[in-house]
Protein backbone atom coordinates (compact mmCIF):
# COMPACT_ATOMS: atom_id res chain seq x y z
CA UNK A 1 33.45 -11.97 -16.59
CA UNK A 2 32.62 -10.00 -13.57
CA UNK A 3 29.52 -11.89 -11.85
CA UNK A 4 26.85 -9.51 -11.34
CA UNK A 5 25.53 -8.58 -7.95
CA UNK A 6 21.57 -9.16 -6.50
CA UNK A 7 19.97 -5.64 -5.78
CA UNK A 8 19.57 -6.98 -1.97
CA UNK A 9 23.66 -7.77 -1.45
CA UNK A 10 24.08 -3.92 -2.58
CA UNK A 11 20.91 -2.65 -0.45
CA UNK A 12 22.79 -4.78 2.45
CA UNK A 13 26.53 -3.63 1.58
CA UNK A 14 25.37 0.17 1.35
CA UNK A 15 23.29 0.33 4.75
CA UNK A 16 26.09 -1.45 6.36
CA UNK A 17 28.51 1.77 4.86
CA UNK A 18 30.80 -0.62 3.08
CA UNK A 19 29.84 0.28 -0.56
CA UNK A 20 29.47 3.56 -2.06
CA UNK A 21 26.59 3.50 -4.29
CA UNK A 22 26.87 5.85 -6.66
CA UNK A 23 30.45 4.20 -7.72
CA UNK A 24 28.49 0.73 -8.09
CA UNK A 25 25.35 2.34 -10.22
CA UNK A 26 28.10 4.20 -11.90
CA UNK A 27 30.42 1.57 -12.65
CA UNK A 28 26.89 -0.89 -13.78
CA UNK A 29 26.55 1.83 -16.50
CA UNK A 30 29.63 2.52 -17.80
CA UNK A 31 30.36 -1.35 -18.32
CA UNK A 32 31.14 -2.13 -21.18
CA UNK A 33 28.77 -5.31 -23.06
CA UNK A 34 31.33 -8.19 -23.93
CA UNK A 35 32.93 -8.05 -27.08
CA UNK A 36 32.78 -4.02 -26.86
CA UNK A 37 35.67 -2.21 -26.58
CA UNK A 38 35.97 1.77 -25.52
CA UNK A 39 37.20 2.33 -29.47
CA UNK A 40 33.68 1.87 -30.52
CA UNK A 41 32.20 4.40 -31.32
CA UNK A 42 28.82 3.10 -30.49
CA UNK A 43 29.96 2.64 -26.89
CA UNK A 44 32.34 5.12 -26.15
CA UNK A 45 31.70 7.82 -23.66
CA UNK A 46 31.77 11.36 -24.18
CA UNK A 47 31.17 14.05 -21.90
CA UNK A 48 28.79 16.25 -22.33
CA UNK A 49 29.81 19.86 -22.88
CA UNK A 50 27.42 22.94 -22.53
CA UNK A 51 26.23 25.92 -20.22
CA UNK A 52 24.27 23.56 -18.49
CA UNK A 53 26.53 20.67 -18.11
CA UNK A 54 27.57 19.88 -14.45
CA UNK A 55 31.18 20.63 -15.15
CA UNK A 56 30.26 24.30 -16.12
CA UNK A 57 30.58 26.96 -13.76
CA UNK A 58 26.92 28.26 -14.57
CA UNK A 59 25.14 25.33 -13.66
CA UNK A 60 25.60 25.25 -10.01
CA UNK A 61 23.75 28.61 -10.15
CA UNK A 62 21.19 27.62 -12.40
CA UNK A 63 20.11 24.97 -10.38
CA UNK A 64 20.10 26.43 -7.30
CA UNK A 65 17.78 29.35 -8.84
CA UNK A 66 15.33 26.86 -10.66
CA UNK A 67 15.56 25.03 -7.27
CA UNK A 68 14.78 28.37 -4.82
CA UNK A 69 11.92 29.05 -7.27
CA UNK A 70 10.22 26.23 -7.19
CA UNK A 71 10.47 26.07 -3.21
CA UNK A 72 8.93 29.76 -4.21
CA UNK A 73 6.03 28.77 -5.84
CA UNK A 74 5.28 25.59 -3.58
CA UNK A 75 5.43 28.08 -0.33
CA UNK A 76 3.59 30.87 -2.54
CA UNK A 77 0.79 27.93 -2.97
CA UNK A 78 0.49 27.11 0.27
CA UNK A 79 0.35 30.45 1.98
CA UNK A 80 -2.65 31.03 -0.36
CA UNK A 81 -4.60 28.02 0.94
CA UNK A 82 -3.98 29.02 4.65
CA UNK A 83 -5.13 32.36 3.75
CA UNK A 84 -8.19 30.87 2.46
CA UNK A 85 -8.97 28.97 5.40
CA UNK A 86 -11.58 29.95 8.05
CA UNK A 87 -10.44 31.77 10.95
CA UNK A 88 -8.82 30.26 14.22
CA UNK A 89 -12.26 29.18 16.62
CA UNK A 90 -14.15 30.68 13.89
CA UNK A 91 -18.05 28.62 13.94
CA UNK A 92 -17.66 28.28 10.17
CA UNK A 93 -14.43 25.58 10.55
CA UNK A 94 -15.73 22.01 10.76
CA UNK A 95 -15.25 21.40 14.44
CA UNK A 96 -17.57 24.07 15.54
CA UNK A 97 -19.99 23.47 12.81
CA UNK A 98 -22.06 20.72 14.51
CA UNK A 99 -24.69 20.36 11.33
CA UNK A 100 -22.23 17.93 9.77
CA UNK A 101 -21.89 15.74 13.35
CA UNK A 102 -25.56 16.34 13.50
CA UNK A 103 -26.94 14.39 10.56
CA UNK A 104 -24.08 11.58 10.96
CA UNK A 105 -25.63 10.87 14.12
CA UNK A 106 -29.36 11.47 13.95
CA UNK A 107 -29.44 10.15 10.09
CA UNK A 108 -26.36 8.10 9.88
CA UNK A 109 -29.09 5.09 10.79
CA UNK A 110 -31.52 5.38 8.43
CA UNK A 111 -29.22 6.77 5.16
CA UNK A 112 -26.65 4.34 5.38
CA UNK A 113 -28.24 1.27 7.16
CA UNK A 114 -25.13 0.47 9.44
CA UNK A 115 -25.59 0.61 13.21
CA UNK A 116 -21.72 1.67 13.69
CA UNK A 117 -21.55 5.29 13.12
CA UNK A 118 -17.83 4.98 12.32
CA UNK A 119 -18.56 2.75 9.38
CA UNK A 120 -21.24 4.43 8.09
CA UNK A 121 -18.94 7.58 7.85
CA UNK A 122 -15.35 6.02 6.59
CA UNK A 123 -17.79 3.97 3.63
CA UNK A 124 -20.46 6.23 2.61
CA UNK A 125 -20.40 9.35 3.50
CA UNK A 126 -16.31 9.66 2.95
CA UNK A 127 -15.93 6.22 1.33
CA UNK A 128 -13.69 8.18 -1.26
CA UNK A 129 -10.62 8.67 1.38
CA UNK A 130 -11.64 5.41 2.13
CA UNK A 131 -10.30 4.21 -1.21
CA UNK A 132 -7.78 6.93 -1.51
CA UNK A 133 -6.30 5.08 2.21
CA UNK A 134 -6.70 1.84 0.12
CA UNK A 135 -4.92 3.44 -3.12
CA UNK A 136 -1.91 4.36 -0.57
CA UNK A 137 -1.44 0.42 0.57
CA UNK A 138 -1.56 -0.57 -3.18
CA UNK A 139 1.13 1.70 -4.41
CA UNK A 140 3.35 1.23 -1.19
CA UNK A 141 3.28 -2.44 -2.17
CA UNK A 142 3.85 -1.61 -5.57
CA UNK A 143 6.60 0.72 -4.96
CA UNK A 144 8.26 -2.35 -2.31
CA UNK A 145 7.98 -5.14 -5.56
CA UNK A 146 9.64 -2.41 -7.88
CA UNK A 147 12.87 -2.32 -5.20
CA UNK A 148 12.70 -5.79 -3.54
CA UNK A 149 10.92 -8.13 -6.07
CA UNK A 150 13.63 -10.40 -7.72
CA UNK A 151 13.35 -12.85 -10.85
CA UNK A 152 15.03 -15.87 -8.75
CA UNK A 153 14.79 -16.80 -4.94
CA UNK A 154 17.62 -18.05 -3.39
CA UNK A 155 17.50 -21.72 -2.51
CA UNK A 156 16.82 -21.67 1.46
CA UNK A 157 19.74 -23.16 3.43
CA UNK A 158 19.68 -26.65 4.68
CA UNK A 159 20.00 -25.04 8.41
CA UNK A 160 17.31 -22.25 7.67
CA UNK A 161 15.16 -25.30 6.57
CA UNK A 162 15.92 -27.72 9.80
CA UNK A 163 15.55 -24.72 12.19
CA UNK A 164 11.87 -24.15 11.11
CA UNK A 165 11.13 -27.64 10.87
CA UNK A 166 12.24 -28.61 14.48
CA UNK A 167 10.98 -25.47 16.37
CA UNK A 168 7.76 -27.47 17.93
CA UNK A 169 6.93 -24.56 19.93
CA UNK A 170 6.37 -21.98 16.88
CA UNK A 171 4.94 -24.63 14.69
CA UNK A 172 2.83 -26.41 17.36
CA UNK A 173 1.59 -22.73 18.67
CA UNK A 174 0.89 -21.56 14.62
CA UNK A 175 -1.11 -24.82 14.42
CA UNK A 176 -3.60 -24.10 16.64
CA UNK A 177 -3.76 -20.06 16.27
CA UNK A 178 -3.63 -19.60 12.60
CA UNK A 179 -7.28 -21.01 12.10
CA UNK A 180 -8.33 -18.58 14.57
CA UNK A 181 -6.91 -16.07 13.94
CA UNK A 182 -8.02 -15.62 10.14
CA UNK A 183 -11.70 -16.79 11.33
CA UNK A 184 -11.53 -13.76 13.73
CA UNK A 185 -10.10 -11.40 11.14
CA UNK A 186 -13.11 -12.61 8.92
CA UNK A 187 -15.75 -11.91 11.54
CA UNK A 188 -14.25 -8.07 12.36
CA UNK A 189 -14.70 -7.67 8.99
CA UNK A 190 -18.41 -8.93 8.23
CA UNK A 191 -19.03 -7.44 12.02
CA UNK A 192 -17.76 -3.68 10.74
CA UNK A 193 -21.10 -2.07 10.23
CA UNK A 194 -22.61 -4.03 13.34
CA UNK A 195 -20.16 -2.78 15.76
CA UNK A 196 -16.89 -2.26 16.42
CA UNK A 197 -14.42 -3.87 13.21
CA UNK A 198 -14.47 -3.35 9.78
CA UNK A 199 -11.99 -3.98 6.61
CA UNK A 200 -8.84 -2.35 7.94
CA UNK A 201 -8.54 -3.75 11.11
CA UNK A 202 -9.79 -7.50 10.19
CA UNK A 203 -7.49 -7.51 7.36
CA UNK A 204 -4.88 -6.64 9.92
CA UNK A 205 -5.65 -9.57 11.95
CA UNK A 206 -5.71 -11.69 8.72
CA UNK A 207 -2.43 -10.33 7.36
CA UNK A 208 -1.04 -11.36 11.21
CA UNK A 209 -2.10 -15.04 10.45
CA UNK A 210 -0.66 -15.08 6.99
CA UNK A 211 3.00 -13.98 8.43
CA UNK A 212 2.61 -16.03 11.43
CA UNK A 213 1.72 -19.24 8.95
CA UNK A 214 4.78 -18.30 6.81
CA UNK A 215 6.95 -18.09 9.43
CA UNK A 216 6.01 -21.05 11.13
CA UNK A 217 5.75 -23.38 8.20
CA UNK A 218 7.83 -21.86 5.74
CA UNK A 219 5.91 -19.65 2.62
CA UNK A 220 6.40 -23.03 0.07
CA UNK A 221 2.69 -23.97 1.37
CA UNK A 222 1.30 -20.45 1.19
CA UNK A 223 3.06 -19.38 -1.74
CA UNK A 224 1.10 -22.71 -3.52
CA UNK A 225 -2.15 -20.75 -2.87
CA UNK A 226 -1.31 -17.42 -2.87
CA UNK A 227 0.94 -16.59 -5.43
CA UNK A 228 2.10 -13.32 -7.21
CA UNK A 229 -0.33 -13.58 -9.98
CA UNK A 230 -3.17 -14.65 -7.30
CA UNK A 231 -1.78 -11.31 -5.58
CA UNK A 232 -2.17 -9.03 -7.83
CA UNK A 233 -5.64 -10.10 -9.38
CA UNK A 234 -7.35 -9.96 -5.93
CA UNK A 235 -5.91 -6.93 -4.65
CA UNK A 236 -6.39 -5.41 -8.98
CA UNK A 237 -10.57 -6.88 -8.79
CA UNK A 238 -10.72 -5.59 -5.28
CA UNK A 239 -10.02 -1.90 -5.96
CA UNK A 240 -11.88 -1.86 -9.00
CA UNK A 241 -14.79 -2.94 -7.43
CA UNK A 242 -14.73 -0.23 -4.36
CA UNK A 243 -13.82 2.40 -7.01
CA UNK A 244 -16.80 1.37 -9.65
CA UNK A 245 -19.36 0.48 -6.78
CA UNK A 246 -18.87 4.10 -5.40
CA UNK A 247 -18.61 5.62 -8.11
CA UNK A 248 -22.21 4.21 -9.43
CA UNK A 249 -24.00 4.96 -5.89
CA UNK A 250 -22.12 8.79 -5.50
CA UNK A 251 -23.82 9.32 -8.82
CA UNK A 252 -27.18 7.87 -8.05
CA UNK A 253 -27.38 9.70 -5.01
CA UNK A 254 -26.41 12.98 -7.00
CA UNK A 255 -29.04 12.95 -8.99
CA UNK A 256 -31.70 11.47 -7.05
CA UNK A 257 -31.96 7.74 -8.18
CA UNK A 258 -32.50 5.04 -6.22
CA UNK A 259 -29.31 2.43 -6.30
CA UNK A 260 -29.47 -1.65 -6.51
CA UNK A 261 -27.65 -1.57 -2.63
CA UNK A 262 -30.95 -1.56 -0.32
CA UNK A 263 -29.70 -0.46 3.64
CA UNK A 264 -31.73 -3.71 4.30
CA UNK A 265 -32.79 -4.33 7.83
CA UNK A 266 -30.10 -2.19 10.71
CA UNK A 267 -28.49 -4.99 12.57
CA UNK A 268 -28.84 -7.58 10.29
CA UNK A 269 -25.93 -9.16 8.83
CA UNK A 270 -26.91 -8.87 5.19
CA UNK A 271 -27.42 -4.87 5.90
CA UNK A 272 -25.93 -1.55 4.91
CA UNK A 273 -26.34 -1.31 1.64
CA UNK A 274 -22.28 -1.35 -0.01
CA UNK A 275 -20.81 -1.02 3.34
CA UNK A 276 -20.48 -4.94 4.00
CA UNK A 277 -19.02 -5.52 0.48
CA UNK A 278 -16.76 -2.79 0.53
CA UNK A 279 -15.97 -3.49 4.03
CA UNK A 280 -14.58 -6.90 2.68
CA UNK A 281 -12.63 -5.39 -0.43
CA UNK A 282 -10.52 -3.05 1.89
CA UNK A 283 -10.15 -6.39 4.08
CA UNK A 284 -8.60 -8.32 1.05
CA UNK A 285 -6.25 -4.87 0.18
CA UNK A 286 -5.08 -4.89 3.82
CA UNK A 287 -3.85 -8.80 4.44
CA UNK A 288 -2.51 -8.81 1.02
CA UNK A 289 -0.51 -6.02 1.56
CA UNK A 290 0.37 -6.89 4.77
CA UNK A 291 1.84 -10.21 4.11
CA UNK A 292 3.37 -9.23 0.70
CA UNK A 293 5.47 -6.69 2.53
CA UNK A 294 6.94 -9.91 4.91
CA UNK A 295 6.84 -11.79 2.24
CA UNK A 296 9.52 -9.05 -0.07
CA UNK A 297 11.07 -7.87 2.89
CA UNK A 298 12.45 -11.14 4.04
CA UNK A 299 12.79 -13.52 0.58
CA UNK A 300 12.13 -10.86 -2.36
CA UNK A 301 9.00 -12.55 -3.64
CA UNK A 302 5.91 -13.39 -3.01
């Protein structure tokens, strides 16, 4: 019995040019299950036959008109919006119209309770592209497990193994920096709507320590902590609280009622009304993703 390939030796085989891939999904399909032979008429193979069938002489056409008119109506679509668009320069497009830039910087303050401007804007007044941004990292990551996630891990080699284990240098330096750097990922997040930080770039710096930790140390202690079920919760509880938070203040503030999330006092660490808390849910989205890319990129699982 033939002894079935992993998805990563094809992946490998196929960017190196030494498989053809469509032969090998091909070839997957049209085997056979043991015990079956092609006389069965449960199993056997026929072709299909029709106007539309690739082997017909029509279909080539067909395809390439249902093809040109939906690159029609796409370009038909979009010509429309730019036509709908204000003019070139025009004081009406939102870089000349300085009412929006206005109250971001003479109310930003006092609406949203965060000292950085920047944060203010990305989580209140335009936290939803916030969590669309958010959204993208979760379904890149879920789109990576779909290709690269396997059942079984191969054992790691005895050599892999002693290399890590006597590189002093890399395990010494991940020693000391690890701690620091996730402390100083944590305090660019909490710091975001103080100053300069906030969840994307302190989960980046967390994400950093995570790969540098599994690199150093090999992921058998991380993965102990952090595993795929621990992965997916988090980054699942995180999104739905952005998404539900916002969603409750947005309509609040739509109707004119006043929302549980006080601005608090500006400059004070428990301050900004959702901004902190939301601050440290696009945090958790970022490392996560981050280090679950490494983590299926270089072993399949996380």
């Amino acid at each position: 019995m033939k002894k079935k390939r992993s998805f990563r030796s094809i992946l490998h085989d196929w960017d190196e040019g030494q498989l053809d891939l469509t032969n090998e999904i091909m070839g997957d399909l049209h085997t056979l299950p043991e015990g079956q032979t092609a006389d069965d008429g449960k199993w056997k193979h026929e072709t299909v036959k029709g106007l539309f069938s690739p082997d017909s002489r029509i279909y080539p056409a067909v395809n390439g008109f249902f093809a040109g008119l939906l690159a029609v109506v796409i370009i038909g679509f979009l010509l429309f919006v730019v036509t709908r668009m204000p003019e070139f320069n025009s004081a009406f497009t939102p870089a000349n119209n300085s009412t929006v830039i206005h109250r971001y910087i003479t109310s930003g303050l006092q609406e949203t309770g965060a000292v950085n401007i920047v944060a203010g804007v990305i989580l209140d007044y335009r936290a939803f592209d916030t969590l669309g941004e958010s959204h993208v990292l979760f379904t890149a990551a879920a789109a990576v497990m779909i290709l690269l996630l396997l059942e079984r891990e191969e054992e790691e080699s005895p050599q892999e193994s002693a290399i890590l284990k006597d590189d002093l240098v890399v395990t010494n330096t991940a020693r000391i920096l690890v701690p620091f750097i996730v402390l100083f990922g944590i305090y660019v997040i909490l710091n975001g709507h103080l100053g300069p930080g906030g969840g994307f770039s302190g989960g980046a710096v967390i994400g950093g320590g995570l790969i540098l930790y599994s690199s150093a140390f090999r992921p058998e202690p991380l993965r102990r902590v952090l595993t795929l079920k621990v992965y997916r919760r988090i980054v699942l509880l995180a999104l739905s609280f952005y998404s539900l938070s916002k969603c409750y203040s947005f309509f609040c503030g739509a109707n004119g009622l006043h929302t549980i999330f006080k601005t608090g006092t500006p400059g004070a660490i428990f301050s900004a009304g959702l901004i902190l808390p939301l601050n440290i849910a696009v945090g958790i989205v970022v490392a996560c993703t981050m280090y679950g890319f490494y983590a299926l990129f270089t072993r399949g699982r996380i």
